[in-house]
PDB file of N, CA and C in Angstrom:
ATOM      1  N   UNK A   1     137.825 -60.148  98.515  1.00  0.00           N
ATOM      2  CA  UNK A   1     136.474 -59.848  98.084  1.00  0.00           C
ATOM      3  C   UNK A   1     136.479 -58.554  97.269  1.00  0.00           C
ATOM      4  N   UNK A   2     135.618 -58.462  96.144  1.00  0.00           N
ATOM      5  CA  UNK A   2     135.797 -57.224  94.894  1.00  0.00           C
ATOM      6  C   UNK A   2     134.881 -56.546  95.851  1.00  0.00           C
ATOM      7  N   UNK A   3     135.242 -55.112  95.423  1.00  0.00           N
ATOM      8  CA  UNK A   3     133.948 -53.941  95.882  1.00  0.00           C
ATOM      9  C   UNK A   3     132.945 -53.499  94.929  1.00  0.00           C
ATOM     10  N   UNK A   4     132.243 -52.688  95.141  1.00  0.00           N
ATOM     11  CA  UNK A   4     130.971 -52.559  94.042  1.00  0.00           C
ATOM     12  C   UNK A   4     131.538 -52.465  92.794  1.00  0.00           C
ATOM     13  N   UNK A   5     132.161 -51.733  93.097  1.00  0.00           N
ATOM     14  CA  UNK A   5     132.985 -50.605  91.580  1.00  0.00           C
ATOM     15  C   UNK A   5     133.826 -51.670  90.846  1.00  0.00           C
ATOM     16  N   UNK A   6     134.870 -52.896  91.392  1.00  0.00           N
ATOM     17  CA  UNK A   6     135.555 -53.462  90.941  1.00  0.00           C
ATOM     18  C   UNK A   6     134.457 -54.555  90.689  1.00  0.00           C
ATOM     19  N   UNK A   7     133.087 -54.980  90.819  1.00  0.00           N
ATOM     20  CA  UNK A   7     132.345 -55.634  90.076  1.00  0.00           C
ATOM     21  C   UNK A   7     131.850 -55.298  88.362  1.00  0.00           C
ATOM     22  N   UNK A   8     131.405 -53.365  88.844  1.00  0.00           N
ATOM     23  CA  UNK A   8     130.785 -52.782  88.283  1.00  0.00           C
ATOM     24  C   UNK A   8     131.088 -53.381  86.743  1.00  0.00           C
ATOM     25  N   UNK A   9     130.604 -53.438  85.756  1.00  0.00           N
ATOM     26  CA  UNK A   9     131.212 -53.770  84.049  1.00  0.00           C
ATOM     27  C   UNK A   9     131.109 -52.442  83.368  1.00  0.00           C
ATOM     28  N   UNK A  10     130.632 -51.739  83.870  1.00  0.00           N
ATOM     29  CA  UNK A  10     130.728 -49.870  83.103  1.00  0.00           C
ATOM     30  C   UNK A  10     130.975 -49.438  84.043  1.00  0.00           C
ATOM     31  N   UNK A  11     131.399 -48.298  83.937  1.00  0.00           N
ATOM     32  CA  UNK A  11     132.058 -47.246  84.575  1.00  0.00           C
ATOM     33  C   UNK A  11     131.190 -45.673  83.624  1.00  0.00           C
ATOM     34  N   UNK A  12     130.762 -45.263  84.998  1.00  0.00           N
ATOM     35  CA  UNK A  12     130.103 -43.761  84.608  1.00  0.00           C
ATOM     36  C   UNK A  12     131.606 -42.832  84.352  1.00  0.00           C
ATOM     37  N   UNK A  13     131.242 -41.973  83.156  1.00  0.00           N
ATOM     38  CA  UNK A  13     132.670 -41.312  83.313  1.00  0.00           C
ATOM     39  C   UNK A  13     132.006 -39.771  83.138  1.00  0.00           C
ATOM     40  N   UNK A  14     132.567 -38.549  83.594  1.00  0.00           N
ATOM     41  CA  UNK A  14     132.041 -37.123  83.722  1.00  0.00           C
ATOM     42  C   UNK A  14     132.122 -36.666  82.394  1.00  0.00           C
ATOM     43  N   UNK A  15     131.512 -35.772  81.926  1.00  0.00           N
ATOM     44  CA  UNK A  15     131.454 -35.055  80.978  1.00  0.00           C
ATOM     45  C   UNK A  15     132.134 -33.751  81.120  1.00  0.00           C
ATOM     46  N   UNK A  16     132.884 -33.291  79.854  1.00  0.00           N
ATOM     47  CA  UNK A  16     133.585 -32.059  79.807  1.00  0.00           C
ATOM     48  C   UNK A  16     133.211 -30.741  79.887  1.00  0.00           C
ATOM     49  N   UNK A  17     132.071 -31.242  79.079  1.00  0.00           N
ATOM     50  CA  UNK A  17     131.451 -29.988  78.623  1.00  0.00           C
ATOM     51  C   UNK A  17     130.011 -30.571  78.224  1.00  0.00           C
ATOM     52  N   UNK A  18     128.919 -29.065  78.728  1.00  0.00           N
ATOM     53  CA  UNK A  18     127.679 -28.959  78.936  1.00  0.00           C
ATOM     54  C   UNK A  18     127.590 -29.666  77.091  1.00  0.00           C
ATOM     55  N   UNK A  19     126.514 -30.778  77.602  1.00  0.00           N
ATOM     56  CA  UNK A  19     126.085 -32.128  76.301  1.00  0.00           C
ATOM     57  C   UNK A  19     124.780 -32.024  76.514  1.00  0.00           C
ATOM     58  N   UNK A  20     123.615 -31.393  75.654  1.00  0.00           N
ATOM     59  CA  UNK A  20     122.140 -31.855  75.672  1.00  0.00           C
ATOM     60  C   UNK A  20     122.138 -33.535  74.977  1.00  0.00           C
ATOM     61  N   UNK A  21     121.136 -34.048  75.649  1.00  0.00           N
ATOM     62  CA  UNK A  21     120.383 -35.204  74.778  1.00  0.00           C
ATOM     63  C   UNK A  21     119.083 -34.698  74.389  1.00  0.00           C
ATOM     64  N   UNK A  22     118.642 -35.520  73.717  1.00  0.00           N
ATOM     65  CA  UNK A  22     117.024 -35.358  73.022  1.00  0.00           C
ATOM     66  C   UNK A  22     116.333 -36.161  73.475  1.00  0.00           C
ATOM     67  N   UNK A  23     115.389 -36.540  74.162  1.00  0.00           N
ATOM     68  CA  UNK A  23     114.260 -37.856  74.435  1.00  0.00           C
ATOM     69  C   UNK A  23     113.148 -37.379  73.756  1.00  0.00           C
ATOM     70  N   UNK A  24     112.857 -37.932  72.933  1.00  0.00           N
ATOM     71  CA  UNK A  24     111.383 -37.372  72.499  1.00  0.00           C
ATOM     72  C   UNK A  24     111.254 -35.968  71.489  1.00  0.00           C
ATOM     73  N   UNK A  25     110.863 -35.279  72.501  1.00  0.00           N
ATOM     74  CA  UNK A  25     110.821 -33.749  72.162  1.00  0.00           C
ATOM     75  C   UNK A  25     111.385 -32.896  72.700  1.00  0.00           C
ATOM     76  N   UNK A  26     111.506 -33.759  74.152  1.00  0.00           N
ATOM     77  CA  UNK A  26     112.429 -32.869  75.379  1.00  0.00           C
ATOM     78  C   UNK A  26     114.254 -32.580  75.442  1.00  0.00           C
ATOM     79  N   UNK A  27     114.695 -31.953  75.591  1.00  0.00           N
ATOM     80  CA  UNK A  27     116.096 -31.738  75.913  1.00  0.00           C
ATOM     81  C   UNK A  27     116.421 -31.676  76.927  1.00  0.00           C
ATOM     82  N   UNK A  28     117.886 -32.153  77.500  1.00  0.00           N
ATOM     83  CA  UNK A  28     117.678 -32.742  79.038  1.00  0.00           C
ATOM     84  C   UNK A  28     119.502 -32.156  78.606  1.00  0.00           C
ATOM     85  N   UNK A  29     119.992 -31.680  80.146  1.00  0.00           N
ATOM     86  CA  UNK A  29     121.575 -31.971  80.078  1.00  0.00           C
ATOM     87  C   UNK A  29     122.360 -33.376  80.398  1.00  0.00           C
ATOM     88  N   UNK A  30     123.162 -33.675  79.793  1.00  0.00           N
ATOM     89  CA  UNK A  30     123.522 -35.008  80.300  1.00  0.00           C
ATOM     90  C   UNK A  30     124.854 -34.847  81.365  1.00  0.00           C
ATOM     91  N   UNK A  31     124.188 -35.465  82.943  1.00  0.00           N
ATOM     92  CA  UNK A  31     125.287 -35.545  83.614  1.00  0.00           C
ATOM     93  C   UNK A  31     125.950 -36.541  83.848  1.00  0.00           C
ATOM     94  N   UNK A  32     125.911 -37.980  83.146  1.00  0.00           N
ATOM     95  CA  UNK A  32     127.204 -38.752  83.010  1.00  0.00           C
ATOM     96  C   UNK A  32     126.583 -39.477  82.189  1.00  0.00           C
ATOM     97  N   UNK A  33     127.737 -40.575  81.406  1.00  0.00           N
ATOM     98  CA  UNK A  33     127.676 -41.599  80.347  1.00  0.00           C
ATOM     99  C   UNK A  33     128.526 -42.455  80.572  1.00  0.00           C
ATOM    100  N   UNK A  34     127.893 -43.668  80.053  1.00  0.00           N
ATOM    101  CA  UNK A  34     128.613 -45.345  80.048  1.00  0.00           C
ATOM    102  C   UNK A  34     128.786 -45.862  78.820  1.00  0.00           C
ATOM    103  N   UNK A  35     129.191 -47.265  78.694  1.00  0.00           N
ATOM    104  CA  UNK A  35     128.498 -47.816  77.336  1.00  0.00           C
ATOM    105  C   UNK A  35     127.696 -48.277  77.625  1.00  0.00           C
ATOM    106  N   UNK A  36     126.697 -48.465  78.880  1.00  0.00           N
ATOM    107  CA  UNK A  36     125.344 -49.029  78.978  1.00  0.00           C
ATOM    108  C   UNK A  36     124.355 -48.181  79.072  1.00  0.00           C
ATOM    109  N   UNK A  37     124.540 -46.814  78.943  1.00  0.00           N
ATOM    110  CA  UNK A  37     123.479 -45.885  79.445  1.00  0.00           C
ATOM    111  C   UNK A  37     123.920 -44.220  79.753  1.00  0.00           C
ATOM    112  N   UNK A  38     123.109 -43.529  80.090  1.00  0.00           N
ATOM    113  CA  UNK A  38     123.781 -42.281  80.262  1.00  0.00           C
ATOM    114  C   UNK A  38     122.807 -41.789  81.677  1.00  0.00           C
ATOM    115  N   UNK A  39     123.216 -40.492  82.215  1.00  0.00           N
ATOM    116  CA  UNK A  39     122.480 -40.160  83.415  1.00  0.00           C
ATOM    117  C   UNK A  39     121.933 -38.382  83.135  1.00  0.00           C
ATOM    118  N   UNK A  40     120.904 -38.490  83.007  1.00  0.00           N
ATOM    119  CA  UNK A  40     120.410 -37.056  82.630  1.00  0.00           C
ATOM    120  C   UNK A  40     120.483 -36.228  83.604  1.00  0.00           C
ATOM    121  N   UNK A  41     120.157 -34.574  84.139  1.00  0.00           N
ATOM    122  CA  UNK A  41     119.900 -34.183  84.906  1.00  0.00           C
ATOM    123  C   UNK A  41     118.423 -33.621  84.629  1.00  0.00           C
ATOM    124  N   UNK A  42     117.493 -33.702  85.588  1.00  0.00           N
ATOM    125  CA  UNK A  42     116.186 -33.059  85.560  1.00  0.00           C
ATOM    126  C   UNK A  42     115.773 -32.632  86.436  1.00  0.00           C
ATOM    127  N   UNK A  43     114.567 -31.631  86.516  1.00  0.00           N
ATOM    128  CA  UNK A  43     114.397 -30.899  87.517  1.00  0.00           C
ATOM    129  C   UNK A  43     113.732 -31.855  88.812  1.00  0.00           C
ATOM    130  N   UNK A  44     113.523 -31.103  89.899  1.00  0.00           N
ATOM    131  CA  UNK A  44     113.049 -31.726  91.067  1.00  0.00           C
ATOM    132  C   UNK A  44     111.730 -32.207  90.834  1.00  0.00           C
ATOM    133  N   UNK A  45     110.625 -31.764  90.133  1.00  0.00           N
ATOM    134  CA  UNK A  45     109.033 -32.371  90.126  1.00  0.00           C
ATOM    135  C   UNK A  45     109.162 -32.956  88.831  1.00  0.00           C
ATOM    136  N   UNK A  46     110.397 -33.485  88.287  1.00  0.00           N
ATOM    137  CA  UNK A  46     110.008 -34.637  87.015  1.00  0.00           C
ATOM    138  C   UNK A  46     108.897 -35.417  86.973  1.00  0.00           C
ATOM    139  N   UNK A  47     108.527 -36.353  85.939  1.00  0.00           N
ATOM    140  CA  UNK A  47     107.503 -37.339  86.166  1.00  0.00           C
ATOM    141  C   UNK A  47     108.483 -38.789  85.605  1.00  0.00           C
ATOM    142  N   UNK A  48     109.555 -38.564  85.740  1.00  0.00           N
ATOM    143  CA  UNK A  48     110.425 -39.954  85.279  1.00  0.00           C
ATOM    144  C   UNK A  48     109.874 -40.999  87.012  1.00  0.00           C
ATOM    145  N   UNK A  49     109.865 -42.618  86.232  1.00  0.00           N
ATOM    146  CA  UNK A  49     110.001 -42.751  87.858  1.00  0.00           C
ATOM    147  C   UNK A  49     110.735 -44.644  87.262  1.00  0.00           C
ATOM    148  N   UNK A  50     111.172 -45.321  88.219  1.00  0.00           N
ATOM    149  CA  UNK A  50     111.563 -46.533  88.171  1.00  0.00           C
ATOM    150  C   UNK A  50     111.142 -47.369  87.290  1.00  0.00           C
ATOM    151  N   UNK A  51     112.309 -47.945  86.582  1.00  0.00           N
ATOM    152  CA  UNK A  51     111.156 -49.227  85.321  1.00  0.00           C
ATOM    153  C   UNK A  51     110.678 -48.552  84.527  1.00  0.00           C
ATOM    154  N   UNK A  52     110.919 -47.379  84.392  1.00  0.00           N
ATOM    155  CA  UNK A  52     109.588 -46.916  82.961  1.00  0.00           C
ATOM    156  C   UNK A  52     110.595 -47.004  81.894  1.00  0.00           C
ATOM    157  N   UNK A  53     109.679 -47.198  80.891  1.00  0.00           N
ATOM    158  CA  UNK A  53     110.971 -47.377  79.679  1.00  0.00           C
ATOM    159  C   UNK A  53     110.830 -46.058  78.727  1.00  0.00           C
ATOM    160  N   UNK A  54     111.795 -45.663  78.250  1.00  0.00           N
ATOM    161  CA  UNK A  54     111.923 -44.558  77.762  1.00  0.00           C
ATOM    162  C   UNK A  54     112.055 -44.502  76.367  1.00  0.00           C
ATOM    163  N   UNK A  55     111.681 -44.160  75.024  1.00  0.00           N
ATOM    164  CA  UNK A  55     111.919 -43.720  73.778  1.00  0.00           C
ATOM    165  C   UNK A  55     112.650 -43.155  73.244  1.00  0.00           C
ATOM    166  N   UNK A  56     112.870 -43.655  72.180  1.00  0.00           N
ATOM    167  CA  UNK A  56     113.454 -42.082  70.967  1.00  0.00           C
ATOM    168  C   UNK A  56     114.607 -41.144  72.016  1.00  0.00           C
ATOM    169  N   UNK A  57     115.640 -41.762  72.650  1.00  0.00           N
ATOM    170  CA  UNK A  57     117.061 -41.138  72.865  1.00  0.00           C
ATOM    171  C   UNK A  57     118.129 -40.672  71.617  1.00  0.00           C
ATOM    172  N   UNK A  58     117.994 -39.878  71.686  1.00  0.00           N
ATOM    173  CA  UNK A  58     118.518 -39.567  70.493  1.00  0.00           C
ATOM    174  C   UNK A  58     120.391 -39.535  70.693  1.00  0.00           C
ATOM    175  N   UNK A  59     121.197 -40.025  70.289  1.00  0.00           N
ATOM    176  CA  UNK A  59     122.536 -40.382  70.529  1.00  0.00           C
ATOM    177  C   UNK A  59     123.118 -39.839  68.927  1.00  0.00           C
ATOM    178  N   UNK A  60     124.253 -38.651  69.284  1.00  0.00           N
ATOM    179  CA  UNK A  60     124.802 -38.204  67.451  1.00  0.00           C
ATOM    180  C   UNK A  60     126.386 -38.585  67.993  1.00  0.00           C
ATOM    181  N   UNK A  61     127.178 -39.573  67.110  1.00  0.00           N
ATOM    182  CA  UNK A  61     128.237 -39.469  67.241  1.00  0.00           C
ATOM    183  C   UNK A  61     128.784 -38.949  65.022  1.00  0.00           C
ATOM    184  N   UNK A  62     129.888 -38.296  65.172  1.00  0.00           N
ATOM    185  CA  UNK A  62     130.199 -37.832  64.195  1.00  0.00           C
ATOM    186  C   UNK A  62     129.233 -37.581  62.715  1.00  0.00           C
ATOM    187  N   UNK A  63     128.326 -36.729  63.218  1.00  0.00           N
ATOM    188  CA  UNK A  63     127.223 -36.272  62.606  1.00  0.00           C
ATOM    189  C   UNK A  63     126.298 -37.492  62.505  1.00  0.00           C
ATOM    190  N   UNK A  64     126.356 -38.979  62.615  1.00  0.00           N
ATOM    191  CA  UNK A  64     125.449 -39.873  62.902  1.00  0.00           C
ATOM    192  C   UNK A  64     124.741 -39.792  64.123  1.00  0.00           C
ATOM    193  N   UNK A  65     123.394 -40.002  63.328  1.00  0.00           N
ATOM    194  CA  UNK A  65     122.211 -39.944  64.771  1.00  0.00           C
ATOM    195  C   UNK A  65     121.781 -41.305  64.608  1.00  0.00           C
ATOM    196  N   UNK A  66     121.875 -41.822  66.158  1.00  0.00           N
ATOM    197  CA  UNK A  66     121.060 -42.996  66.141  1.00  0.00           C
ATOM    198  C   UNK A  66     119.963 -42.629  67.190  1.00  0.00           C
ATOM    199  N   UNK A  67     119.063 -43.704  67.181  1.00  0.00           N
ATOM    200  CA  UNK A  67     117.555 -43.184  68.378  1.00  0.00           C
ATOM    201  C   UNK A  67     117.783 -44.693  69.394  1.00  0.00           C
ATOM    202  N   UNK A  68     117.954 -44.790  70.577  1.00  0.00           N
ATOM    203  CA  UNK A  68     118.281 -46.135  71.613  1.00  0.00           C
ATOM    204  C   UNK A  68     116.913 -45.835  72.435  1.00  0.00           C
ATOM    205  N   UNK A  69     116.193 -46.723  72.941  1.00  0.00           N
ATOM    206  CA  UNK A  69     115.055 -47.078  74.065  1.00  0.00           C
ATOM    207  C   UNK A  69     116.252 -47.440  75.083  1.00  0.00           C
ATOM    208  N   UNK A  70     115.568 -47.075  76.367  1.00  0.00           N
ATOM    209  CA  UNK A  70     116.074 -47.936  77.829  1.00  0.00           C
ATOM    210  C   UNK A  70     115.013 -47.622  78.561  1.00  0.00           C
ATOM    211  N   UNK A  71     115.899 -47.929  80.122  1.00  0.00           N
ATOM    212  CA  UNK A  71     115.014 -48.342  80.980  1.00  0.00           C
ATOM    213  C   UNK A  71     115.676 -47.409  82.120  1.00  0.00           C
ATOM    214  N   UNK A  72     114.570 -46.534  83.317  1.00  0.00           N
ATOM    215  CA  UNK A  72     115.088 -45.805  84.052  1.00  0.00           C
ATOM    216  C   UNK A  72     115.587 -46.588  85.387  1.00  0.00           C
ATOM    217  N   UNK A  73     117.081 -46.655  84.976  1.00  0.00           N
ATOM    218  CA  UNK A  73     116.853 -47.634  86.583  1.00  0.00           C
ATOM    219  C   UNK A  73     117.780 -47.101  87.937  1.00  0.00           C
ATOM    220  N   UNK A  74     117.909 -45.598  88.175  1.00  0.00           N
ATOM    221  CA  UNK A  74     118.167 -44.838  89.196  1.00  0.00           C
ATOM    222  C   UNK A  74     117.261 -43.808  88.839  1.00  0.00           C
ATOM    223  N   UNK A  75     117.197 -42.938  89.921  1.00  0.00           N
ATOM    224  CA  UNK A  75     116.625 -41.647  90.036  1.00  0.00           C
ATOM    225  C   UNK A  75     117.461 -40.660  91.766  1.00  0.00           C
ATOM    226  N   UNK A  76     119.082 -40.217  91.431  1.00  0.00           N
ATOM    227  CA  UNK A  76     119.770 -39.779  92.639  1.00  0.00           C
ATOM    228  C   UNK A  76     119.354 -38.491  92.718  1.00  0.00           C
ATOM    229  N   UNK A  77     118.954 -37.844  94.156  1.00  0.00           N
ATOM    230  CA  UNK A  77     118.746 -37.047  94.123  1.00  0.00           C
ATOM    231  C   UNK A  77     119.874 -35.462  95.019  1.00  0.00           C
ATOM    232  N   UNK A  78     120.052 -34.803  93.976  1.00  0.00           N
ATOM    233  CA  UNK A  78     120.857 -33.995  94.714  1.00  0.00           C
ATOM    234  C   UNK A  78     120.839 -32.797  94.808  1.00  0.00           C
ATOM    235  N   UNK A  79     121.993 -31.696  95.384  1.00  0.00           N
ATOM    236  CA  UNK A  79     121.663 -30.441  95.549  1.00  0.00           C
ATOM    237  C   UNK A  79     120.726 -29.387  93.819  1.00  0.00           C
ATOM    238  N   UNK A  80     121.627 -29.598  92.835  1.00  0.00           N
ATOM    239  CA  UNK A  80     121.206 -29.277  91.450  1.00  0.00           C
ATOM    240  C   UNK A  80     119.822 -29.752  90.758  1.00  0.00           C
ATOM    241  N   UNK A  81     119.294 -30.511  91.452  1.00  0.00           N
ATOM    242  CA  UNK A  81     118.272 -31.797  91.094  1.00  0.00           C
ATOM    243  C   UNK A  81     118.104 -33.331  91.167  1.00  0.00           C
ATOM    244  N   UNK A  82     117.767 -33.741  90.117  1.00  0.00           N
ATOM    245  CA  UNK A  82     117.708 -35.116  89.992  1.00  0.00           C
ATOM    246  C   UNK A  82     118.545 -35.666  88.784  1.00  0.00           C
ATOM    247  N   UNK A  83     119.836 -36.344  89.200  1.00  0.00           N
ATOM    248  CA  UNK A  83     120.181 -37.581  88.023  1.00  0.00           C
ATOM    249  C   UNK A  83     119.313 -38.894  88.116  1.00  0.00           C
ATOM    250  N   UNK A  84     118.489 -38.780  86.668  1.00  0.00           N
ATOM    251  CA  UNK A  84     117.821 -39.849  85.808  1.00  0.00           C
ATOM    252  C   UNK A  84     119.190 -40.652  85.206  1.00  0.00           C
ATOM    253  N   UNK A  85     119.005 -42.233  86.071  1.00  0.00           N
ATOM    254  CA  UNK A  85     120.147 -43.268  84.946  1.00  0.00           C
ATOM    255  C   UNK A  85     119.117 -43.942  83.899  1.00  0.00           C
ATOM    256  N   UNK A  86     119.698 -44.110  82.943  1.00  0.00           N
ATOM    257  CA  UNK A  86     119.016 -44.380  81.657  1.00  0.00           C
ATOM    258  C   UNK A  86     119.862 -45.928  81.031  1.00  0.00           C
ATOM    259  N   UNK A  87     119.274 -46.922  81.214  1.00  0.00           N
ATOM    260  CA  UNK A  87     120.369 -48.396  81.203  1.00  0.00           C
ATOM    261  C   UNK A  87     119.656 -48.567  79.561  1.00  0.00           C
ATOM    262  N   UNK A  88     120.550 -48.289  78.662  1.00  0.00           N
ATOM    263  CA  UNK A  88     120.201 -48.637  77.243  1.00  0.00           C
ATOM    264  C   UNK A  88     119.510 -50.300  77.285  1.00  0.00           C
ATOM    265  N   UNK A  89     118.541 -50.375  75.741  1.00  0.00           N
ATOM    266  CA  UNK A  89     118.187 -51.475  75.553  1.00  0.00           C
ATOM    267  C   UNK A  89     119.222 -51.612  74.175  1.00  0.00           C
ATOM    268  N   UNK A  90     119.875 -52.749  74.089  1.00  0.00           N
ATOM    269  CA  UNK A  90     120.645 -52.576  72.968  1.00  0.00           C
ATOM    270  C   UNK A  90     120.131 -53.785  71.479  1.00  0.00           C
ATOM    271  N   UNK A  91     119.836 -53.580  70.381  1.00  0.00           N
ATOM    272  CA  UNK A  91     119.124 -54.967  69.736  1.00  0.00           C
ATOM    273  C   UNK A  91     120.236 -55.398  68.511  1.00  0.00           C
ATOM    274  N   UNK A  92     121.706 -55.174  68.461  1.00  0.00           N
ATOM    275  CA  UNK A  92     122.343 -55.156  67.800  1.00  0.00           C
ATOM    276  C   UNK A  92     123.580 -54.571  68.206  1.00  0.00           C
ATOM    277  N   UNK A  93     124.890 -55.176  67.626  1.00  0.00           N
ATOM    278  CA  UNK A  93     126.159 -54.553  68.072  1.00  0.00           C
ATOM    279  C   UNK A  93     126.556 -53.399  67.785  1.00  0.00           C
ATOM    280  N   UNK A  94     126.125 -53.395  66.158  1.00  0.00           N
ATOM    281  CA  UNK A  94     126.129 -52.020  65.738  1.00  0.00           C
ATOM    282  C   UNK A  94     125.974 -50.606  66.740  1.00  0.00           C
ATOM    283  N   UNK A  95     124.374 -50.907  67.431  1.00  0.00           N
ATOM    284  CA  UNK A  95     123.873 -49.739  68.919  1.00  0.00           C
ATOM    285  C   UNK A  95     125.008 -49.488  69.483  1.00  0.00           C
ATOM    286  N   UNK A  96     125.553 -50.645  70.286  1.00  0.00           N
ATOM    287  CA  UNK A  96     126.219 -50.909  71.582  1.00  0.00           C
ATOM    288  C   UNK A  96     127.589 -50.242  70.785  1.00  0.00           C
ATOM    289  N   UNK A  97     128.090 -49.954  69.586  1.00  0.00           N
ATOM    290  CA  UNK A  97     129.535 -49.818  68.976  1.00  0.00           C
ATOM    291  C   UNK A  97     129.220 -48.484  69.282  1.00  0.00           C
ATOM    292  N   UNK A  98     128.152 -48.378  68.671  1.00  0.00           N
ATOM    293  CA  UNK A  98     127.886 -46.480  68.089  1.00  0.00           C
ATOM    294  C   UNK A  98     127.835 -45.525  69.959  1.00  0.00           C
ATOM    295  N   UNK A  99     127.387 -46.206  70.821  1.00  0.00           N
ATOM    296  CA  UNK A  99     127.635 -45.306  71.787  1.00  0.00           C
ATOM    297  C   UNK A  99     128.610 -45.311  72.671  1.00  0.00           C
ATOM    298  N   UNK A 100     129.421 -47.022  72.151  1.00  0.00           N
ATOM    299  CA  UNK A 100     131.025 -47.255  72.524  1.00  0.00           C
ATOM    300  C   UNK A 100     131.948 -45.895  72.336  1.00  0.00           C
ATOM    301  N   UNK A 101     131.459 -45.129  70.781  1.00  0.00           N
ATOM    302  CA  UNK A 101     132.117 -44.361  70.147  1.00  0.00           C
ATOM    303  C   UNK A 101     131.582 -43.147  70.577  1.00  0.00           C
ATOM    304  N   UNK A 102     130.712 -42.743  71.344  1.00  0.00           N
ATOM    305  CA  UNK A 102     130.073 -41.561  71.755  1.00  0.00           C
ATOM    306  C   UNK A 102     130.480 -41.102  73.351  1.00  0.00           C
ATOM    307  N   UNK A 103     131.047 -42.567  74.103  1.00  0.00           N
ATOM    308  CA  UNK A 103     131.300 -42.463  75.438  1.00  0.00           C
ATOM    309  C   UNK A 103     133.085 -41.974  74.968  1.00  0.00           C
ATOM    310  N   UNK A 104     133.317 -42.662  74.010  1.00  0.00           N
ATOM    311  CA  UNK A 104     134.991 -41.919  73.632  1.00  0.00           C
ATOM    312  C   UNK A 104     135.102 -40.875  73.310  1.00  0.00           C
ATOM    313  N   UNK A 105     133.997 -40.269  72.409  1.00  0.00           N
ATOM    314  CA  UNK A 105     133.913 -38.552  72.251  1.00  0.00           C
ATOM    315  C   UNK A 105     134.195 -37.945  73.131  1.00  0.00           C
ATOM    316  N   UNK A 106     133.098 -38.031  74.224  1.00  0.00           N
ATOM    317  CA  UNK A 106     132.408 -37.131  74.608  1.00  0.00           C
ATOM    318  C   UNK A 106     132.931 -37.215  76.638  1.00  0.00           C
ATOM    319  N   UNK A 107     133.683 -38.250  76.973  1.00  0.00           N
ATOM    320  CA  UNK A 107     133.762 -38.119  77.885  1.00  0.00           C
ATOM    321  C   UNK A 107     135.410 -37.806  78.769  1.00  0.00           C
ATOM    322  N   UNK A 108     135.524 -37.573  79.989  1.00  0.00           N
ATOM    323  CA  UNK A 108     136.714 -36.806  80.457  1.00  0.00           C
ATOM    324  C   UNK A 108     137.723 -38.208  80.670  1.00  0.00           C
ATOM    325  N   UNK A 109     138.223 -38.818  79.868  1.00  0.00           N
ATOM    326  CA  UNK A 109     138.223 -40.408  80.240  1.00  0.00           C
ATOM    327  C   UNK A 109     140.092 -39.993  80.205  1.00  0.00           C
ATOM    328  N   UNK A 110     141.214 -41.191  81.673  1.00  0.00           N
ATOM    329  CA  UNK A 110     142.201 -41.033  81.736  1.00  0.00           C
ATOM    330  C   UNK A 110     142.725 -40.633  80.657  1.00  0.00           C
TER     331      UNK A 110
END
């Protein structure tokens, strides 16, 4: 029998170094990334909450900016605050390539 993780189809991987994202207007630190999504950190009285769908993510890989919508579908809460998971909506391969190439930047990967 597989375990969660050996189901899982992404894998969260850590970040190296302190990464803002953009939502909107707001700037958020990002504490992990997939190719399906990324996990923000925010403070304890956020107003993020389950299912809400989110806007204008702003994603820059090699001076390209793209903007991705998702959907909040964790909210863990821990000593530092709250990790917000953010499950991209993707409407094209192109999206899904461009943050293929942003999770290879940017993350602490074997």
């Amino acid at each position: 029998m597989k375990t969660t993780s050996e189901k899982r189809k992404s894998v969260r991987q850590s970040i190296l170094e302190p990464t803002h994202i953009v939502i909107g207007e707001d700037t958020y630190q990002l504490a992990n990334v997939s190719s399906q999504g990324i996990g923000i950190q925010v403070a304890s009285g956020h107003s993020f909450y389950l299912g809400q769908r989110v806007v204008s993510i702003k994603i820059e890989t090699d001076d390209v900016a793209r903007f991705f919508d998702g959907t909040i579908t964790h909210l863990t809460h821990q000593q530092s605050g709250v990790v917000c998971g953010i499950r991209f909506i993707f409407n094209d391969i192109e999206a899904y390539n461009h943050m293929a190439r942003y999770v290879k930047e940017r993350c602490a990967c074997d």
